[in-house]
C-alpha atoms as a PDB file:
ATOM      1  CA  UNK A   1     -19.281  22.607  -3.989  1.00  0.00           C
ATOM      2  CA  UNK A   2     -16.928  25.321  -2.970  1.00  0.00           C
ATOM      3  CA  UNK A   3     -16.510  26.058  -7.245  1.00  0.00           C
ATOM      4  CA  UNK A   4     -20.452  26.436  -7.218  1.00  0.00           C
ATOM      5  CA  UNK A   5     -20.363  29.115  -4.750  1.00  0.00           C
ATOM      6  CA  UNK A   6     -17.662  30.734  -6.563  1.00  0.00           C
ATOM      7  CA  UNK A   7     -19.702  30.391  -9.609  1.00  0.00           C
ATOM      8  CA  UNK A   8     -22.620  32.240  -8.227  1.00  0.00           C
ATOM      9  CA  UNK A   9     -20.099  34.890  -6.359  1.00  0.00           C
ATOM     10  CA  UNK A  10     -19.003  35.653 -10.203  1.00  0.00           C
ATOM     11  CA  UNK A  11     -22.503  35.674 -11.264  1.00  0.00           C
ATOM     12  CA  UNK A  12     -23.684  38.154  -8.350  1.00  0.00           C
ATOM     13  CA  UNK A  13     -20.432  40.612  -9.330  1.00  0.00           C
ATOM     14  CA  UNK A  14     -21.827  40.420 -12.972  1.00  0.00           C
ATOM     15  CA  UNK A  15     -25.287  40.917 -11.653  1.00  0.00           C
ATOM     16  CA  UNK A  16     -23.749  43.767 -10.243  1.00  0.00           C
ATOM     17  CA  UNK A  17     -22.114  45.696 -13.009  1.00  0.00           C
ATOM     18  CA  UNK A  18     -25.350  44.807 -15.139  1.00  0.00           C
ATOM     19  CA  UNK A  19     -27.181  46.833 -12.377  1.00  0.00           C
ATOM     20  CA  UNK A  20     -24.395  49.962 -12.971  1.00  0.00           C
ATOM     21  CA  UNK A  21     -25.106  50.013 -16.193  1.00  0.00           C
ATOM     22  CA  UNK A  22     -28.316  49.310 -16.407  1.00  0.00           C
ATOM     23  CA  UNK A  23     -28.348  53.003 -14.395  1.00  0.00           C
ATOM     24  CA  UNK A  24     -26.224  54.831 -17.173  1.00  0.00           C
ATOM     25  CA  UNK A  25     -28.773  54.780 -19.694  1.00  0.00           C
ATOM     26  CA  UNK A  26     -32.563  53.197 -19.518  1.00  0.00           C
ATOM     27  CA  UNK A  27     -35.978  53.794 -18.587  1.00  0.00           C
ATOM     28  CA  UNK A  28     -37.287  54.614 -14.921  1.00  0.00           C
ATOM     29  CA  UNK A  29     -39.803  51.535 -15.577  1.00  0.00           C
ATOM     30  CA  UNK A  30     -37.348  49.255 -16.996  1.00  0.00           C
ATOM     31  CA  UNK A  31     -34.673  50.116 -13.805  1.00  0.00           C
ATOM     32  CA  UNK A  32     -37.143  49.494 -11.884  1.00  0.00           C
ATOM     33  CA  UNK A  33     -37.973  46.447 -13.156  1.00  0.00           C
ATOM     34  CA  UNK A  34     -34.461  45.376 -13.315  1.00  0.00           C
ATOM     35  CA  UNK A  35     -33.779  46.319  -9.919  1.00  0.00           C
ATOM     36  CA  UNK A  36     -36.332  44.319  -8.719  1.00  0.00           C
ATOM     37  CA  UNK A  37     -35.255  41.050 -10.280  1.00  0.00           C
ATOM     38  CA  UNK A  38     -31.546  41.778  -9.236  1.00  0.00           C
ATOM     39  CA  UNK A  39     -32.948  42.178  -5.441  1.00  0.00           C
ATOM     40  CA  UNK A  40     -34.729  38.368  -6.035  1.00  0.00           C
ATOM     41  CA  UNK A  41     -31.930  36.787  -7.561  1.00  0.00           C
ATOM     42  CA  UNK A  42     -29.618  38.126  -4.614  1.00  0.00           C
ATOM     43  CA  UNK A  43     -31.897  36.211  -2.284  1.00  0.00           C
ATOM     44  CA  UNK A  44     -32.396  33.441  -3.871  1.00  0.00           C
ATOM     45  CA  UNK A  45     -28.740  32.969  -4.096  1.00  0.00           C
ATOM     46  CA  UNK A  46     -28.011  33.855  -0.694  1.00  0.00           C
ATOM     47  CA  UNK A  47     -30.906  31.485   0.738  1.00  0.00           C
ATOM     48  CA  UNK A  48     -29.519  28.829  -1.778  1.00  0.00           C
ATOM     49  CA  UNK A  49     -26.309  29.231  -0.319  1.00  0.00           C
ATOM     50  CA  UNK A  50     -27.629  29.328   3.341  1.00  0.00           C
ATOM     51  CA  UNK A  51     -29.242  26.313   2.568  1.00  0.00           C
ATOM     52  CA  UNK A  52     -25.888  24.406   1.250  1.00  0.00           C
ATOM     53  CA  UNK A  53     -23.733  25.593   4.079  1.00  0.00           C
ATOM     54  CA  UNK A  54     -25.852  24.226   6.404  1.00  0.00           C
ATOM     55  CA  UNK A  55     -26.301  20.708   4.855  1.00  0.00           C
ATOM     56  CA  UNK A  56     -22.610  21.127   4.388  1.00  0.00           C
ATOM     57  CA  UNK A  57     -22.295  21.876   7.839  1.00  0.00           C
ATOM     58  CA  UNK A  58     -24.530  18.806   9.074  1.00  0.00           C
ATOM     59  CA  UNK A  59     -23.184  16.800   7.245  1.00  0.00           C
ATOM     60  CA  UNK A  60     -19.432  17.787   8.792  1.00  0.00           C
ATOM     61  CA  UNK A  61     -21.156  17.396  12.135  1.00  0.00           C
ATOM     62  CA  UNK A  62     -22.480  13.479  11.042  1.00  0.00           C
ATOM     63  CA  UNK A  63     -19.600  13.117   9.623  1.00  0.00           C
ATOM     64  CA  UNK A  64     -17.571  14.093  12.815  1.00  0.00           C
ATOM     65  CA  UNK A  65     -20.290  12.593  14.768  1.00  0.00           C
ATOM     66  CA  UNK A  66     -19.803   9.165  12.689  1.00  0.00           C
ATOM     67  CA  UNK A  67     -15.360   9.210  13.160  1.00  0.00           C
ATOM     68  CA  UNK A  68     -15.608   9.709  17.099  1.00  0.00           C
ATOM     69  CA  UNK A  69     -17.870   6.623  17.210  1.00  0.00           C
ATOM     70  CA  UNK A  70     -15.503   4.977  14.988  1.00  0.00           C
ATOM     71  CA  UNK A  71     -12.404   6.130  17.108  1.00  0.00           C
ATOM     72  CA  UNK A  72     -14.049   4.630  20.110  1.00  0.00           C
ATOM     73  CA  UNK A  73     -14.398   1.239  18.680  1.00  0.00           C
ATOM     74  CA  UNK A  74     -10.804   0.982  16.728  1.00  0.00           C
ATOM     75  CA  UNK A  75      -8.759   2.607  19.488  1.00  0.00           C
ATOM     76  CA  UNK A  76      -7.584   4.847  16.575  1.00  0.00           C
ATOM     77  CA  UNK A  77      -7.353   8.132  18.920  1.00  0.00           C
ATOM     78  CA  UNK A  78      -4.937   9.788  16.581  1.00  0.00           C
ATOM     79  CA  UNK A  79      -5.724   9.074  13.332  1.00  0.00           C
ATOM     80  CA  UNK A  80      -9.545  10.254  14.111  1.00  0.00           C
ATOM     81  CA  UNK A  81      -8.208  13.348  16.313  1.00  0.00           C
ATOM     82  CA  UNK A  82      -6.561  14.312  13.070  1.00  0.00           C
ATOM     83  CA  UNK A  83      -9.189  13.474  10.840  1.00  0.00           C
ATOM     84  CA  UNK A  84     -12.090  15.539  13.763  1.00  0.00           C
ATOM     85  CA  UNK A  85      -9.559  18.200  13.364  1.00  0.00           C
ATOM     86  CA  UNK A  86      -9.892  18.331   9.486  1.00  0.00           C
ATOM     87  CA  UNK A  87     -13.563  18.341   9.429  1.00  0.00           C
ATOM     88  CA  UNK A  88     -13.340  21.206  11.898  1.00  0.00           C
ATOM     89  CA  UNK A  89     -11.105  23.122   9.845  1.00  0.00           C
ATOM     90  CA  UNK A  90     -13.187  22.736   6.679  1.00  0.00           C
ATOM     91  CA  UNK A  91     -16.488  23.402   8.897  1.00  0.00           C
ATOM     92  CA  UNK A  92     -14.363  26.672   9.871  1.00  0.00           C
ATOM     93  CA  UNK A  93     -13.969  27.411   5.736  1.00  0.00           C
ATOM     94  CA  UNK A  94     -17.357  27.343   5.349  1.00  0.00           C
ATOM     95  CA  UNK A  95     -18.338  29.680   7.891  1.00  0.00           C
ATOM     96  CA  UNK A  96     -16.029  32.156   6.524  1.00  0.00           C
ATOM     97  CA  UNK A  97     -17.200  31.316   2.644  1.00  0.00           C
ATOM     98  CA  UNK A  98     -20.634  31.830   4.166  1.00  0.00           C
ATOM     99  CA  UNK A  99     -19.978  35.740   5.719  1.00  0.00           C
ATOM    100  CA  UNK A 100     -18.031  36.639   2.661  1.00  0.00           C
ATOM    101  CA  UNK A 101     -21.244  35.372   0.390  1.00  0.00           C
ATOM    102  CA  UNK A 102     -23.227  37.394   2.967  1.00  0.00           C
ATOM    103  CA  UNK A 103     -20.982  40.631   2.860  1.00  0.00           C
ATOM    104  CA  UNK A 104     -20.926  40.541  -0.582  1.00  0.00           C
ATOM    105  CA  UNK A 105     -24.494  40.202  -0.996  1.00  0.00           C
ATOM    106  CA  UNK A 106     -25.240  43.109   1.418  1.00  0.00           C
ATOM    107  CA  UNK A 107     -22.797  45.401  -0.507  1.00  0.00           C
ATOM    108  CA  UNK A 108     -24.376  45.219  -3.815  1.00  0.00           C
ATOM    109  CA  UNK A 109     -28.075  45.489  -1.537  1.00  0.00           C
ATOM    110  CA  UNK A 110     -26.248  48.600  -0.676  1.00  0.00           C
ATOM    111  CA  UNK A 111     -25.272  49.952  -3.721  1.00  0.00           C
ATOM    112  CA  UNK A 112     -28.468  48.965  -5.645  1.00  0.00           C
ATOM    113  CA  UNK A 113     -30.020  51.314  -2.803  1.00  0.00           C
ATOM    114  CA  UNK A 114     -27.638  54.101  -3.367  1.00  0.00           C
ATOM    115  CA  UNK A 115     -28.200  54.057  -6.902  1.00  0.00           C
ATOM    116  CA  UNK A 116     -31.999  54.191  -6.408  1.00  0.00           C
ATOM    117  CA  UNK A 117     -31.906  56.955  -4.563  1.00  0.00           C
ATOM    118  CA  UNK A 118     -29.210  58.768  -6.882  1.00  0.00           C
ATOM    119  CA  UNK A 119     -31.958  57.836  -9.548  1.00  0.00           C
ATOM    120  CA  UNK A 120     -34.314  59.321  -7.748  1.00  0.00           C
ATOM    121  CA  UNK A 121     -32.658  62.322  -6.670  1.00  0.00           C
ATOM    122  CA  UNK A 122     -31.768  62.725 -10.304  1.00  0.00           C
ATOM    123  CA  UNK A 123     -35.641  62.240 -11.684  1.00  0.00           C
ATOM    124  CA  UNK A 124     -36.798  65.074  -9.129  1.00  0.00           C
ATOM    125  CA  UNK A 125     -33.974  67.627 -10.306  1.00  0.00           C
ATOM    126  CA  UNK A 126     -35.164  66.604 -13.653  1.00  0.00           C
ATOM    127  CA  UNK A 127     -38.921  67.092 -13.051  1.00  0.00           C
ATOM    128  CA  UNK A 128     -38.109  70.004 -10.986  1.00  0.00           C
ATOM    129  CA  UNK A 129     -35.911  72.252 -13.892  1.00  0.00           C
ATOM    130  CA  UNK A 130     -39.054  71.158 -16.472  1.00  0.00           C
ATOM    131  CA  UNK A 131     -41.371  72.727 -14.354  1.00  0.00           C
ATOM    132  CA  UNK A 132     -39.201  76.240 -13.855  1.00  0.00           C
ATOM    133  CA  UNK A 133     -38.084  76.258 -17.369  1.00  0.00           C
ATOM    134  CA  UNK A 134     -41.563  76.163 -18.210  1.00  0.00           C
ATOM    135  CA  UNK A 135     -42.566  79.080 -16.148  1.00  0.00           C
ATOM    136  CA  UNK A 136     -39.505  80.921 -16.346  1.00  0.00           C
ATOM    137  CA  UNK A 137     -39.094  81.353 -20.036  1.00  0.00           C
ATOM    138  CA  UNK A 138     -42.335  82.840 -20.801  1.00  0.00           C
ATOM    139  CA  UNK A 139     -42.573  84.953 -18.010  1.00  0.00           C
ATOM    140  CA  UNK A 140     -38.799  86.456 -19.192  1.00  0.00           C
ATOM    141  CA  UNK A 141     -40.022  86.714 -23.117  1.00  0.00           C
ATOM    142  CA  UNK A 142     -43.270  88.820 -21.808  1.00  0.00           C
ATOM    143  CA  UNK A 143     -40.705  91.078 -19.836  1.00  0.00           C
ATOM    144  CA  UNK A 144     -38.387  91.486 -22.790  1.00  0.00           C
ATOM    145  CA  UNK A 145     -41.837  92.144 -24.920  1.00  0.00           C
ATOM    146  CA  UNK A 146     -43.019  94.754 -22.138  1.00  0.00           C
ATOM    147  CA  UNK A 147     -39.550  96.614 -21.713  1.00  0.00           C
ATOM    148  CA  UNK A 148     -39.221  96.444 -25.926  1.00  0.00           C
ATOM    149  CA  UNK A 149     -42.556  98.127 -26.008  1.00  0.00           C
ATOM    150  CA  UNK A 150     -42.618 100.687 -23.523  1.00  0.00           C
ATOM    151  CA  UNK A 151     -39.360 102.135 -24.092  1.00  0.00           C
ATOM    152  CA  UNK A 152     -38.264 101.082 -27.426  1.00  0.00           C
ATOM    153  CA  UNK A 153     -35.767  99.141 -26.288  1.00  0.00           C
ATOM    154  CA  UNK A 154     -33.250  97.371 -28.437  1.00  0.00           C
ATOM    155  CA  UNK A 155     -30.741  95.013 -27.524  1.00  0.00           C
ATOM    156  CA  UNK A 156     -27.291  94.581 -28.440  1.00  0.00           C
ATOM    157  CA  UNK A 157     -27.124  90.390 -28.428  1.00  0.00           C
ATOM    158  CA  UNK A 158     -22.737  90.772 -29.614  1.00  0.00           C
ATOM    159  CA  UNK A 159     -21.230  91.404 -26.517  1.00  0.00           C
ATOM    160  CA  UNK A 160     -20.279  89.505 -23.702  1.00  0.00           C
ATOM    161  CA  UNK A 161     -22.894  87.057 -21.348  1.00  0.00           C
ATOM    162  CA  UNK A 162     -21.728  89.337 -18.420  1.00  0.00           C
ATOM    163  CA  UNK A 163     -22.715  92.373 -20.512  1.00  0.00           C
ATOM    164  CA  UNK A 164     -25.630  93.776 -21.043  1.00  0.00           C
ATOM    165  CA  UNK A 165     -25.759  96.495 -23.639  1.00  0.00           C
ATOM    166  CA  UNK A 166     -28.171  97.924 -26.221  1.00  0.00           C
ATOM    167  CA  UNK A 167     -30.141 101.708 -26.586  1.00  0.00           C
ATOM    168  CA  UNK A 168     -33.604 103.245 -26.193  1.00  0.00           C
ATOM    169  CA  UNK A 169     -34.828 105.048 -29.062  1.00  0.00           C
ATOM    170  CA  UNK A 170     -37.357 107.705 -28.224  1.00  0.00           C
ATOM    171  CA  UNK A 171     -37.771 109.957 -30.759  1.00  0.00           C
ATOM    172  CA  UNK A 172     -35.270 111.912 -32.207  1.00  0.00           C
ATOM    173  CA  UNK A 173     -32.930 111.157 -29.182  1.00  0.00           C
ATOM    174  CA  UNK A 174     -30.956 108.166 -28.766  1.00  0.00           C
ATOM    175  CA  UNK A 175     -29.738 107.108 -25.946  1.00  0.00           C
ATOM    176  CA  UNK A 176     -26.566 104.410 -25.711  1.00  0.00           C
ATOM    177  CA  UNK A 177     -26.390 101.831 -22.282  1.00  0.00           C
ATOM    178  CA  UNK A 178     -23.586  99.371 -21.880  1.00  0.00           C
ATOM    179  CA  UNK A 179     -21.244  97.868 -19.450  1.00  0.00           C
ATOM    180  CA  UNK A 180     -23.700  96.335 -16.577  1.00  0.00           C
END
């Protein structure tokens, strides 16, 4: 029983780094997608394993239940003391099993959350640079175009991204900026 649980511990961790990567490199549908089936399985396995514990556990107690009876009629006291004792202890294991399972479980709840909102964060910044790029760029061309026009402007694109130099021709006169 216990090498089930570990089973499906191994299975959630897997789960898990399928979920991380599945955030490195897909589609917003398919994540989403994804992330939803993660979030079922997770439940399912944690209500499976709800479900086991506590037949485990009743069956501990009937079990324990059954030995006290049977201590009572044998006058075996120690040998069922012992044996209460050992059910006890492995009812006690199973509780723990149980809040690790859970812990577990709520951890990668956790992270799938942070990494929807990270992917979310992430789509609006995305959305966000489209939508200035695509104002920004031809609002700076028309300004080059105007400031080209009006005073003959002409750049000098060889010099340093700090820099801005170039020169104005207006008739016969040239005149030399640089160094901004």
């Amino acid at each position: 029983m216990m090498q089930s649980q570990e089973t499906q511990l191994s299975e959630l961790v897997s789960v898990g780094k399928e979920l991380t990567a599945a955030f490195e490199g897909t589609q917003e549908a398919e994540l989403t997608e994804k992330c939803a089936r993660i979030i079922s399985e997770i439940r399912h396995l944690q209500q499976k394993q709800r479900e086991q514990l506590k037949q485990q556990i009743q069956d501990l107690i009937n079990q324990e239940e059954l030995e006290m009876e049977n201590v009572k009629e044998d006058g075996e006291k120690t040998e069922a003391i012992n044996q209460v004792r050992t059910v006890q202890e492995q009812l006690r294991s199973e509780r723990e099993h149980l809040e690790e399972a859970t812990k577990k479980c709520e951890e990668l709840k956790k992270t799938l959350e942070e990494q929807k909102e990270e992917q979310e964060r992430l789509t609006k910044e995305e959305q966000k640079l489209k939508h200035d790029n695509t104002h920004a760029i031809p609002k700076i061309k028309y300004d080059v175009q105007l400031y080209n026009t009006l005073t003959s402007l002409q750049w000098q694109y060889d010099c340093e991204p700090d820099e801005i130099k170039g020169c104005i021709l207006s008739g016969q006169t040239l005149a030399i900026f640089g160094g901004f």
